[in-house]
Protein backbone atom coordinates (compact mmCIF):
# COMPACT_ATOMS: atom_id res chain seq x y z
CA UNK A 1 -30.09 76.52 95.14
CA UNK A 2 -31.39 79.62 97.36
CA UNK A 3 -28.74 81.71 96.40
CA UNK A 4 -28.31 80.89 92.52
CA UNK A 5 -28.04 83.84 90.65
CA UNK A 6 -30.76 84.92 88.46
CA UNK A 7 -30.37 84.86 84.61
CA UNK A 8 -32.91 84.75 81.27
CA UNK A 9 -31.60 81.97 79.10
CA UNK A 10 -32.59 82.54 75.58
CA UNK A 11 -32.96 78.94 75.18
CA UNK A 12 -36.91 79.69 76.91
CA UNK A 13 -37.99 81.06 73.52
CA UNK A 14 -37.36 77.37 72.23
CA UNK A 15 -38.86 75.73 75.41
CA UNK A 16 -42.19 78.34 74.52
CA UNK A 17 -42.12 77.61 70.92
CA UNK A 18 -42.25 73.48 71.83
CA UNK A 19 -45.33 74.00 73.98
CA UNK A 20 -46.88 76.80 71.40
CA UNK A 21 -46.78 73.80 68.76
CA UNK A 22 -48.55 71.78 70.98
CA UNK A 23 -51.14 73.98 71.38
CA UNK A 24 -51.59 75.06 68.16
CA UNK A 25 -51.59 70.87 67.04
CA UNK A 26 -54.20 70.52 69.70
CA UNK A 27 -56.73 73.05 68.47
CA UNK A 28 -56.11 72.05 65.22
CA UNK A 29 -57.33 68.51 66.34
CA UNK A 30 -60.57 69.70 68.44
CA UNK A 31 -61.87 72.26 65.75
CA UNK A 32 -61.18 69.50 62.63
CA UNK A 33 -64.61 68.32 62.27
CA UNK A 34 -66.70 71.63 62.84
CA UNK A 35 -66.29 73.43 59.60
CA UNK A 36 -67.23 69.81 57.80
CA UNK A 37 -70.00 68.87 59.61
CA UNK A 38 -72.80 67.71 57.51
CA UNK A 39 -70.05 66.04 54.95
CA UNK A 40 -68.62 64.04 58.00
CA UNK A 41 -72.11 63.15 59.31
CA UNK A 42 -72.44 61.47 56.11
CA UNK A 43 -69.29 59.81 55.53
CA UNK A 44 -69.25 58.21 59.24
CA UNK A 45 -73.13 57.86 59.09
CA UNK A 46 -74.26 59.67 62.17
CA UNK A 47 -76.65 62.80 62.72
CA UNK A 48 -74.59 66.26 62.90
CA UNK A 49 -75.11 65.84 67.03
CA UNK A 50 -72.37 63.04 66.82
CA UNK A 51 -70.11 65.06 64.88
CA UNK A 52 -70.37 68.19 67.40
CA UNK A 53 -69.88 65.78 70.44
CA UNK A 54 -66.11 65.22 68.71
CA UNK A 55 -65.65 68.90 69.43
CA UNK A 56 -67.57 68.86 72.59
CA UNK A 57 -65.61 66.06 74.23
CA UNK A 58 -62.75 68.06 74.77
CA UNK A 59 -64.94 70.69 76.96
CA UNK A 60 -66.05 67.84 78.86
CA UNK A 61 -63.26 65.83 79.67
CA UNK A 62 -61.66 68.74 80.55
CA UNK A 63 -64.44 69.66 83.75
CA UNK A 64 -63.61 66.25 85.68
CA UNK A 65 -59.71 66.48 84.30
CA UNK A 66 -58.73 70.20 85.66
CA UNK A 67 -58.10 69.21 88.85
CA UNK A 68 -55.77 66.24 87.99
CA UNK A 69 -53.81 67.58 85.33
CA UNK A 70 -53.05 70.72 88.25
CA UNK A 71 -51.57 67.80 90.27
CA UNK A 72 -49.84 66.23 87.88
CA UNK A 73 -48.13 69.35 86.71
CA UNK A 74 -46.93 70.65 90.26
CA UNK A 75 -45.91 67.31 91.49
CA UNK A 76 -43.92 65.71 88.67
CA UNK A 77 -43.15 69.21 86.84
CA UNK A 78 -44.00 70.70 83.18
CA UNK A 79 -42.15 68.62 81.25
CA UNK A 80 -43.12 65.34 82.59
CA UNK A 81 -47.03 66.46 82.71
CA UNK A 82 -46.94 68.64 78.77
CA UNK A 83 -44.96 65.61 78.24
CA UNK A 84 -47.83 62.64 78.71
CA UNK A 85 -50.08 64.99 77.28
CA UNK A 86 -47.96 65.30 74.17
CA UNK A 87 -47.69 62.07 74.08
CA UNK A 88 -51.32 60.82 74.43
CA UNK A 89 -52.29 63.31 71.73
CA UNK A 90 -49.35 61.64 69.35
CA UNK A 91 -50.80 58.12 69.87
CA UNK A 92 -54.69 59.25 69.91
CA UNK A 93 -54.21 61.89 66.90
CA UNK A 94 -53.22 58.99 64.78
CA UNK A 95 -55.40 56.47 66.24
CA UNK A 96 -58.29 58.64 65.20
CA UNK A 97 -56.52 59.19 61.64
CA UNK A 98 -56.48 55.56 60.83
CA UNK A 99 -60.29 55.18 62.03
CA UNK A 100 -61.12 55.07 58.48
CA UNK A 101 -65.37 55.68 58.26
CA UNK A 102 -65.46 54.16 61.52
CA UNK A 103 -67.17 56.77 63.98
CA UNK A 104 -66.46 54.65 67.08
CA UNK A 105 -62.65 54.45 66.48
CA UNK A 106 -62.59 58.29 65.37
CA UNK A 107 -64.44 58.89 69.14
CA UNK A 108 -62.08 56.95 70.92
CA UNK A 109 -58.95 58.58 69.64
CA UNK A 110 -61.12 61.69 69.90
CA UNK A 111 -61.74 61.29 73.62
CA UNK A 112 -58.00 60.24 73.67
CA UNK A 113 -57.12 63.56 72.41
CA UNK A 114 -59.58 65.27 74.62
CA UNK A 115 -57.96 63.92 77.89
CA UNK A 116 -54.39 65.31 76.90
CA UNK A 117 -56.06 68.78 76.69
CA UNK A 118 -55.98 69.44 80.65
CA UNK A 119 -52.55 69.05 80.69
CA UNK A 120 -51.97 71.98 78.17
CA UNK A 121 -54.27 74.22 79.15
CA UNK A 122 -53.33 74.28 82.97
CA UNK A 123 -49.59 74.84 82.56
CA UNK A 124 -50.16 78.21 81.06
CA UNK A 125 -48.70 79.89 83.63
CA UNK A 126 -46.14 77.02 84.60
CA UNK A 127 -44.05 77.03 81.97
CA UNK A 128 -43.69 81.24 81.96
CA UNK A 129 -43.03 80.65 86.07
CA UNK A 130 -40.20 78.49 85.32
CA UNK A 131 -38.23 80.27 82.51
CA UNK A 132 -39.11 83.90 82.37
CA UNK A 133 -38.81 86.90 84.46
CA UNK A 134 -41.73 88.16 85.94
CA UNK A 135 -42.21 91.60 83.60
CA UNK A 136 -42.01 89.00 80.80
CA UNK A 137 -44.83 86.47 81.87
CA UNK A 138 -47.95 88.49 80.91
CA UNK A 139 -46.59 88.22 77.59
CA UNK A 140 -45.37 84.36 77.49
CA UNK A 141 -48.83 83.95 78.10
CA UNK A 142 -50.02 86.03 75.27
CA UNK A 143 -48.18 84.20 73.17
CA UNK A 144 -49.60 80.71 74.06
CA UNK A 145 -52.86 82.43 73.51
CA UNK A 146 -52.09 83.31 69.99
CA UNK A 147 -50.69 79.99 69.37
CA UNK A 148 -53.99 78.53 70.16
CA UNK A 149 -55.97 80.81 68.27
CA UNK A 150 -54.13 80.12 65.25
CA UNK A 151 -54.39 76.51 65.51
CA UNK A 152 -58.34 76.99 65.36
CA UNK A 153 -57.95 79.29 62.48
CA UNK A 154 -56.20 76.68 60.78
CA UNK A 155 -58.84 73.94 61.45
CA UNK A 156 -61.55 75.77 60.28
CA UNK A 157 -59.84 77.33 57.39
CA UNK A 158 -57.48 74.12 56.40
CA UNK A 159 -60.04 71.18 57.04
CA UNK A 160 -62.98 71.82 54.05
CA UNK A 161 -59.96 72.88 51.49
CA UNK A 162 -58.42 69.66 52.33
CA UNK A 163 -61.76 67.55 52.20
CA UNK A 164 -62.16 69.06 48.33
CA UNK A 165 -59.06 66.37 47.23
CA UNK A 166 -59.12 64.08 49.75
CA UNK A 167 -61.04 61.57 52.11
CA UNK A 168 -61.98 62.76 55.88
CA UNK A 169 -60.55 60.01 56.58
CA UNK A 170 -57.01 60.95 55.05
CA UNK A 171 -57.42 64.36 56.27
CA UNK A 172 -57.28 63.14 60.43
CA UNK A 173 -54.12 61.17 59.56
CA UNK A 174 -52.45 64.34 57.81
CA UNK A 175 -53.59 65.95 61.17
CA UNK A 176 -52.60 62.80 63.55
CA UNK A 177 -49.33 62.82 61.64
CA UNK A 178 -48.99 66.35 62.39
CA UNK A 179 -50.01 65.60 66.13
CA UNK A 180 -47.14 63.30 66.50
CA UNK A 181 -44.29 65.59 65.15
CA UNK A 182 -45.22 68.04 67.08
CA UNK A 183 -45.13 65.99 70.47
CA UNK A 184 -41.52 64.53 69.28
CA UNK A 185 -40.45 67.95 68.95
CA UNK A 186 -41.52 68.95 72.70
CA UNK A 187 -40.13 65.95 73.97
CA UNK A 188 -36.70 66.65 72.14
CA UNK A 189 -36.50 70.02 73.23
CA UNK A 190 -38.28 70.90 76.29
CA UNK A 191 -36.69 71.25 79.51
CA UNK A 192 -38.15 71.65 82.77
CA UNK A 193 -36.18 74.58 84.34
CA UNK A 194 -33.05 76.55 83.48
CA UNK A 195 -29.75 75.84 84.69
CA UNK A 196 -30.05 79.13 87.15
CA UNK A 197 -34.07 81.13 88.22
CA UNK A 198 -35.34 83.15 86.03
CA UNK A 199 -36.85 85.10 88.78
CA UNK A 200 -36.35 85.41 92.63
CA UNK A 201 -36.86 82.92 95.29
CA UNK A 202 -40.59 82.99 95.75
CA UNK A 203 -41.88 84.33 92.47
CA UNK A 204 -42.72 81.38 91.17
CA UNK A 205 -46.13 80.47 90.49
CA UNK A 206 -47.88 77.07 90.85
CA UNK A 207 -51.13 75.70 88.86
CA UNK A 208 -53.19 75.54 91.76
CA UNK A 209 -53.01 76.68 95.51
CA UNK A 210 -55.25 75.92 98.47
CA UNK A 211 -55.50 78.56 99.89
CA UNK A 212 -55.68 80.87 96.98
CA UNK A 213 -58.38 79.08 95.48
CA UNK A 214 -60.45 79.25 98.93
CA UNK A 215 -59.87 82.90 99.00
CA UNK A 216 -60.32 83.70 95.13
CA UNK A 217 -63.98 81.97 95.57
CA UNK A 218 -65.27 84.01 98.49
CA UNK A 219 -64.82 87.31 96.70
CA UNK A 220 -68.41 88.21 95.01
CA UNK A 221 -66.89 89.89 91.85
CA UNK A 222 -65.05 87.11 90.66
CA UNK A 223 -68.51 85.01 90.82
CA UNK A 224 -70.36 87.93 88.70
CA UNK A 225 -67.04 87.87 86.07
CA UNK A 226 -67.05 83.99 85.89
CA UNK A 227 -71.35 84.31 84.51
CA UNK A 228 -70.09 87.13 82.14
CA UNK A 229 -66.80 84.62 80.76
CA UNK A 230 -69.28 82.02 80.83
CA UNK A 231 -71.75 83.15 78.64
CA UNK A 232 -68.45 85.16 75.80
CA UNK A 233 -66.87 81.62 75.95
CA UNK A 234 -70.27 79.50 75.25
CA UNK A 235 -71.32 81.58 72.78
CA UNK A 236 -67.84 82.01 71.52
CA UNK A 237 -67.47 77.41 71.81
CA UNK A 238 -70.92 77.46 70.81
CA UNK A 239 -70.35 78.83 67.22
CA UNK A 240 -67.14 77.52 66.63
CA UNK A 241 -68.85 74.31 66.76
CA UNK A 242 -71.83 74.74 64.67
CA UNK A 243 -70.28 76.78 62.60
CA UNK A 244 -70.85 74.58 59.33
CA UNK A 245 -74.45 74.32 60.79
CA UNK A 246 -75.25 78.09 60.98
CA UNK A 247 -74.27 78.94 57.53
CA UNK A 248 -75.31 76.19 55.51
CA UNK A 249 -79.46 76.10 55.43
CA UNK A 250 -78.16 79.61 53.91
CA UNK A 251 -76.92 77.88 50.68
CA UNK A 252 -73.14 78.64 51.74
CA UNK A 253 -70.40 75.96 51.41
CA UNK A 254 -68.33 73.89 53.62
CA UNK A 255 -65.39 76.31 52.68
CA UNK A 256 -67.18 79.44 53.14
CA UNK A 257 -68.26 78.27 56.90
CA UNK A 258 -64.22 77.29 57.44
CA UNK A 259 -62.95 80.58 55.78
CA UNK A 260 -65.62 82.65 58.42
CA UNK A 261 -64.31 80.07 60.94
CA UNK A 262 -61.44 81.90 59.99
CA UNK A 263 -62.17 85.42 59.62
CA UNK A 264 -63.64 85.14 63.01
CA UNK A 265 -60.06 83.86 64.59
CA UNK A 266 -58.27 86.19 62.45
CA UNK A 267 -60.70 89.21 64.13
CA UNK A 268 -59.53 87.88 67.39
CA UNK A 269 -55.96 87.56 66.96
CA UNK A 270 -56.50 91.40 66.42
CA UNK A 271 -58.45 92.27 69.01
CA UNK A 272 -56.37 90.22 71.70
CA UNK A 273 -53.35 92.35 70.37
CA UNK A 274 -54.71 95.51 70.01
CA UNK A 275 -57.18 96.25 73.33
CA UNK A 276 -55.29 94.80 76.18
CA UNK A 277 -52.43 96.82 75.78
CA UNK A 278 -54.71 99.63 75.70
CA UNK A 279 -56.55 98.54 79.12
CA UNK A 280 -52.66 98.01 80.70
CA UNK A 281 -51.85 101.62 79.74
CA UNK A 282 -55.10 103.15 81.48
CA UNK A 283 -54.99 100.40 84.30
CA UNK A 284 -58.78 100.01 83.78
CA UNK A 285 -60.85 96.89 82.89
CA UNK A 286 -64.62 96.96 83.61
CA UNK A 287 -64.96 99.92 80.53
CA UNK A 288 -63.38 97.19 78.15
CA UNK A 289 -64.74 94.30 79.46
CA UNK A 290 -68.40 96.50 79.15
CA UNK A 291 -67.34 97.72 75.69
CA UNK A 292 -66.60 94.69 74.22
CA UNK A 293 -69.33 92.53 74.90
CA UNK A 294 -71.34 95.50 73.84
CA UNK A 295 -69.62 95.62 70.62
CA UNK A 296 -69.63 91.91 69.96
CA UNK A 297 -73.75 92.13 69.88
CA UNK A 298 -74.12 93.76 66.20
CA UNK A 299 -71.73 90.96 65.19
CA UNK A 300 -73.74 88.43 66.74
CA UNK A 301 -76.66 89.96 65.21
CA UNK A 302 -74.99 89.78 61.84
CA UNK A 303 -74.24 86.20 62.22
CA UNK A 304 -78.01 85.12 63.14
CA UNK A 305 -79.48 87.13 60.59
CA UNK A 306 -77.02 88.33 57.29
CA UNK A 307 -77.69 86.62 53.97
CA UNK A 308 -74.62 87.86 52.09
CA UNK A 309 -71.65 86.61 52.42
CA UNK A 310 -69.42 89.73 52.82
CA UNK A 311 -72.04 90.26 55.69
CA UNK A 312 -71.17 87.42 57.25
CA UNK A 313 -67.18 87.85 57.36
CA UNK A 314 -67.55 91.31 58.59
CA UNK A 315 -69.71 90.03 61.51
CA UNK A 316 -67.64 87.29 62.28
CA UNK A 317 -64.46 89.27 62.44
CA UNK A 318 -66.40 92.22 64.11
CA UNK A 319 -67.87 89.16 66.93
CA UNK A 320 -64.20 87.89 67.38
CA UNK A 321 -62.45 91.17 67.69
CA UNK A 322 -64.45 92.50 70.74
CA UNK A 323 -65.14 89.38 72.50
CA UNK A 324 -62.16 87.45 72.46
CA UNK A 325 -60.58 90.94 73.53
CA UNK A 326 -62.69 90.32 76.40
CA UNK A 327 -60.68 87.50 77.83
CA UNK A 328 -57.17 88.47 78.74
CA UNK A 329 -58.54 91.94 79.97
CA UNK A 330 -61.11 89.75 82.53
CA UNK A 331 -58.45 87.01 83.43
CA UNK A 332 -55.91 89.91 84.19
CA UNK A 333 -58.92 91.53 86.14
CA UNK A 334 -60.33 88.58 87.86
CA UNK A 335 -56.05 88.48 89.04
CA UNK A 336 -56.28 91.78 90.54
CA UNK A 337 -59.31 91.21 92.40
CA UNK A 338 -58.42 88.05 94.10
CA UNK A 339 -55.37 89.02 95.06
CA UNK A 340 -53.30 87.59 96.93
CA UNK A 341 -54.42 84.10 94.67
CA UNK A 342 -51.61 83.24 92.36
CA UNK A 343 -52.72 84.36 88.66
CA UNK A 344 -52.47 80.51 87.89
CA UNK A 345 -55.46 79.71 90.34
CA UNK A 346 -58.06 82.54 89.13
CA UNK A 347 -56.97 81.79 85.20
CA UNK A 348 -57.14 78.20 86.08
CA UNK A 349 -60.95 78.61 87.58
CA UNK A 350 -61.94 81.03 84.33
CA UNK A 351 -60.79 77.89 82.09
CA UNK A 352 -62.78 75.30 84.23
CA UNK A 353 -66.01 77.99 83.82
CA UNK A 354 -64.97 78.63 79.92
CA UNK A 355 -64.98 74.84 79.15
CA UNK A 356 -68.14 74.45 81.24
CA UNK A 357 -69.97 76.03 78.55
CA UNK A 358 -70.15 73.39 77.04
CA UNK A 359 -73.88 73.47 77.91
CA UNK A 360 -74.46 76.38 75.36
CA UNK A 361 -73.24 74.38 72.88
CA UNK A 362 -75.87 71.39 73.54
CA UNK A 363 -78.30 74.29 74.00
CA UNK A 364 -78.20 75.10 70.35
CA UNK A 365 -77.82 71.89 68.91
CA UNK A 366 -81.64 71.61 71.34
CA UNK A 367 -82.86 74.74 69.88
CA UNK A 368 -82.07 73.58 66.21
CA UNK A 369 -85.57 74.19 63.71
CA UNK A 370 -86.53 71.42 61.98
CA UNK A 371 -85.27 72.64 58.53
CA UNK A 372 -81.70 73.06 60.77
CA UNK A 373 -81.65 76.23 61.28
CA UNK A 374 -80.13 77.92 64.40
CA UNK A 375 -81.26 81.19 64.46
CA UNK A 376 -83.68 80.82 67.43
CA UNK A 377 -80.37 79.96 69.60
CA UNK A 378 -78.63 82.48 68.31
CA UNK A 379 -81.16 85.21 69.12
CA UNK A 380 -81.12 83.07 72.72
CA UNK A 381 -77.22 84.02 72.23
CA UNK A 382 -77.80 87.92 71.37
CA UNK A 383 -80.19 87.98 74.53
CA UNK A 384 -77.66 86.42 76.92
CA UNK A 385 -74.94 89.11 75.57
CA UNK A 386 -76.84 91.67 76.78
CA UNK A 387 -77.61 90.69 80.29
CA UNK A 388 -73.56 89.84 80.22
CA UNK A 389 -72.96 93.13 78.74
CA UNK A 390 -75.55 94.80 81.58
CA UNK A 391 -73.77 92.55 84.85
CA UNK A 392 -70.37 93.59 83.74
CA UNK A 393 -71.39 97.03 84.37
CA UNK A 394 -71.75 95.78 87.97
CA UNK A 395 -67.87 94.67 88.43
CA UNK A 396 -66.01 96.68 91.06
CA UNK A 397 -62.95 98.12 89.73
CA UNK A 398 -59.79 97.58 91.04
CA UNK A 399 -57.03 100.23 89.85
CA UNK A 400 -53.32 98.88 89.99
CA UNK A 401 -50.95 101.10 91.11
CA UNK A 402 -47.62 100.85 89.98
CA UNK A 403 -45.06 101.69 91.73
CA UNK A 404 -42.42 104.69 90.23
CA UNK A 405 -38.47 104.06 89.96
């Protein structure tokens, strides 16, 4: 109704809490196999490649998906879109947890997992349009976010302790199990809209638009921000996935790769609460955007070349903290740059470029020694930071000014 007043319901923190538990189940699900890889190699009987293309899938299902899963969400609505996603990663997470030591089965509820993905990632921004004011929708966001980053943590740090009294197998249906609670939960609680807008009559914002997307794309600095996301999110992807890989022709143990899995989510949960609040208060980005990548490149550094463990943890949570920081400051600046382009469409294209580098992640598997060591991609890695860290330089700020009272 045009003229129905506008109230906050507080039943949105439920409706948020639903999807957040999706999220988090769905990281959980992608990350699962990375901190075990050379145990789950052997117990399915494929080459460590196999095992990262689990985790890779979901990147690249999500490339031909985006589009699709924008459609579905702004013609039949969040519920009914999160919904079939939920749904599919119910009946796929358990699917895959009843595979047994049968890699094919494990891949197909794997790449049934993988295709639900889309359909969480892209209504982001949906579900905040539809239940919360607009001052609150930065931070409905932010919370998603942190859901997500937690279910990775979790993975990595939850999968190898697991493994130590159980079979792999076992361990995806505790996780498929887990899937499928979590999707009857957001189908017996979520809701589509509240009784009465939570903002005024054109505020809303929808996944994708036209003509926002056609003007976001001719605008040069969004092209130069989307090469400096894509190279923080492949490298980011890119050691997520190998993580198990990286540390272990260094004699350290499934565990200890999940638990700096860990350490490195736990530095970014930090640094995506701490910095961007900062950048909001001096309504600047480039200087963050160039100090962080900057300061993720001595824990890169650390990573590719520390032989103690403590070293390790303090580069991982040192790499996390200022690169993941990175993100929310860039998708909040590649926002203000493209304006008028609903904040859906430029986060939207951001995700398509973040999951599209996917082809650092093959990159390093290429680069691999023959003893299995990846240090020569990640000194390919620590190069690639620093042209990123050099183009961001180049971005053309674009000071918000808010208006007084």
């Amino acid at each position: 109704m045009a003229d129905a007043p506008v109230r906050l319901y507080g039943y949105r923190w439920v409706v948020l809490a639903a999807f957040c538990f999706v999220n988090l189940t769905m990281q959980m699900l992608w990350i699962a196999y990375a901190p075990i890889t050379g145990a789950a190699a052997a117990f399915y009987g494929v080459s460590d490649l196999a095992i990262g293309f689990l985790a890779m899938s979901f990147m690249l299902a999500f490339i031909p998906l985006s589009i699709p899963a924008s459609w579905l969400i702004d013609t039949y609505g969040f519920r009914a879109a999160v919904g079939l996603g939920a749904v599919m990663m119910g009946v796929f997470g358990l699917i895959r947890g009843f595979a047994g030591a049968h890699y094919s089965v494990a891949l197909v509820g794997t790449l049934g997992v993988a295709a639900a993905q889309p359909l969480f990632l892209n209504a982001w921004t949906k579900l905040p349009a539809q239940w919360f004011a607009v001052h609150e929708r930065a931070s409905a966001v932010g919370v998603i976010t942190l859901a997500n980053l937690v279910g990775t943590g979790i993975g990595l740090a939850l999968t190898p302790v697991l493994t130590e009294t159980m079979s792999i197998a076992r361990v995806q249906l505790v996780y498929g199990a887990a899937a499928a609670a979590t999707s009857v939960f957001f189908l017996a609680v979520a809701r589509e809209r509240p009784p009465t807008p939570a903002s005024p009559p054109g505020h809303e914002v929808r996944a994708l638009v036209k003509e926002g997307l056609r003007n976001a794309l001719g605008i040069k600095e969004l092209w130069l921000y989307l090469f400096v996301a894509f190279v923080g999110m492949g490298i980011f992807n890119g050691i997520t996935t190998w993580i198990e890989g990286i540390v272990r022709p260094r004699g350290f143990s499934a565990t200890q790769a999940g638990t700096l899995g860990a350490v490195m989510l736990l530095g970014s949960l930090f640094g995506a609460v701490a910095i961007p609040p900062i950048s909001d208060r001096t309504r600047a980005r480039r200087p963050f955007l160039v100090v962080g990548y900057v300061l993720a490149i001595p824990g890169l550094c650390g990573l590719a070349f520390a032989r103690s463990y403590s070293g390790l943890l303090a580069s991982g949570f040192g790499l996390g903290f200022f690169l993941v920081s990175t993100l929310p400051i860039g998708m909040q600046y590649a926002a203000e740059i493209t304006q008028p382009t609903p904040e859906g469409t430029s986060a939207g294209i951001i995700q398509l470029f973040g999951q599209a580098s996917v082809v650092f992640v093959y990159v390093m598997e290429a680069m691999k020694t023959s003893d299995g060591s990846f240090t020569p991609s990640l000194v390919f890695a620590i190069g690639m930071m620093v042209v990123a860290a050099a183009l961001s330089t180049q971005l053309r700020e674009r000071r918000v000014v808010v208006a007084r009272a």
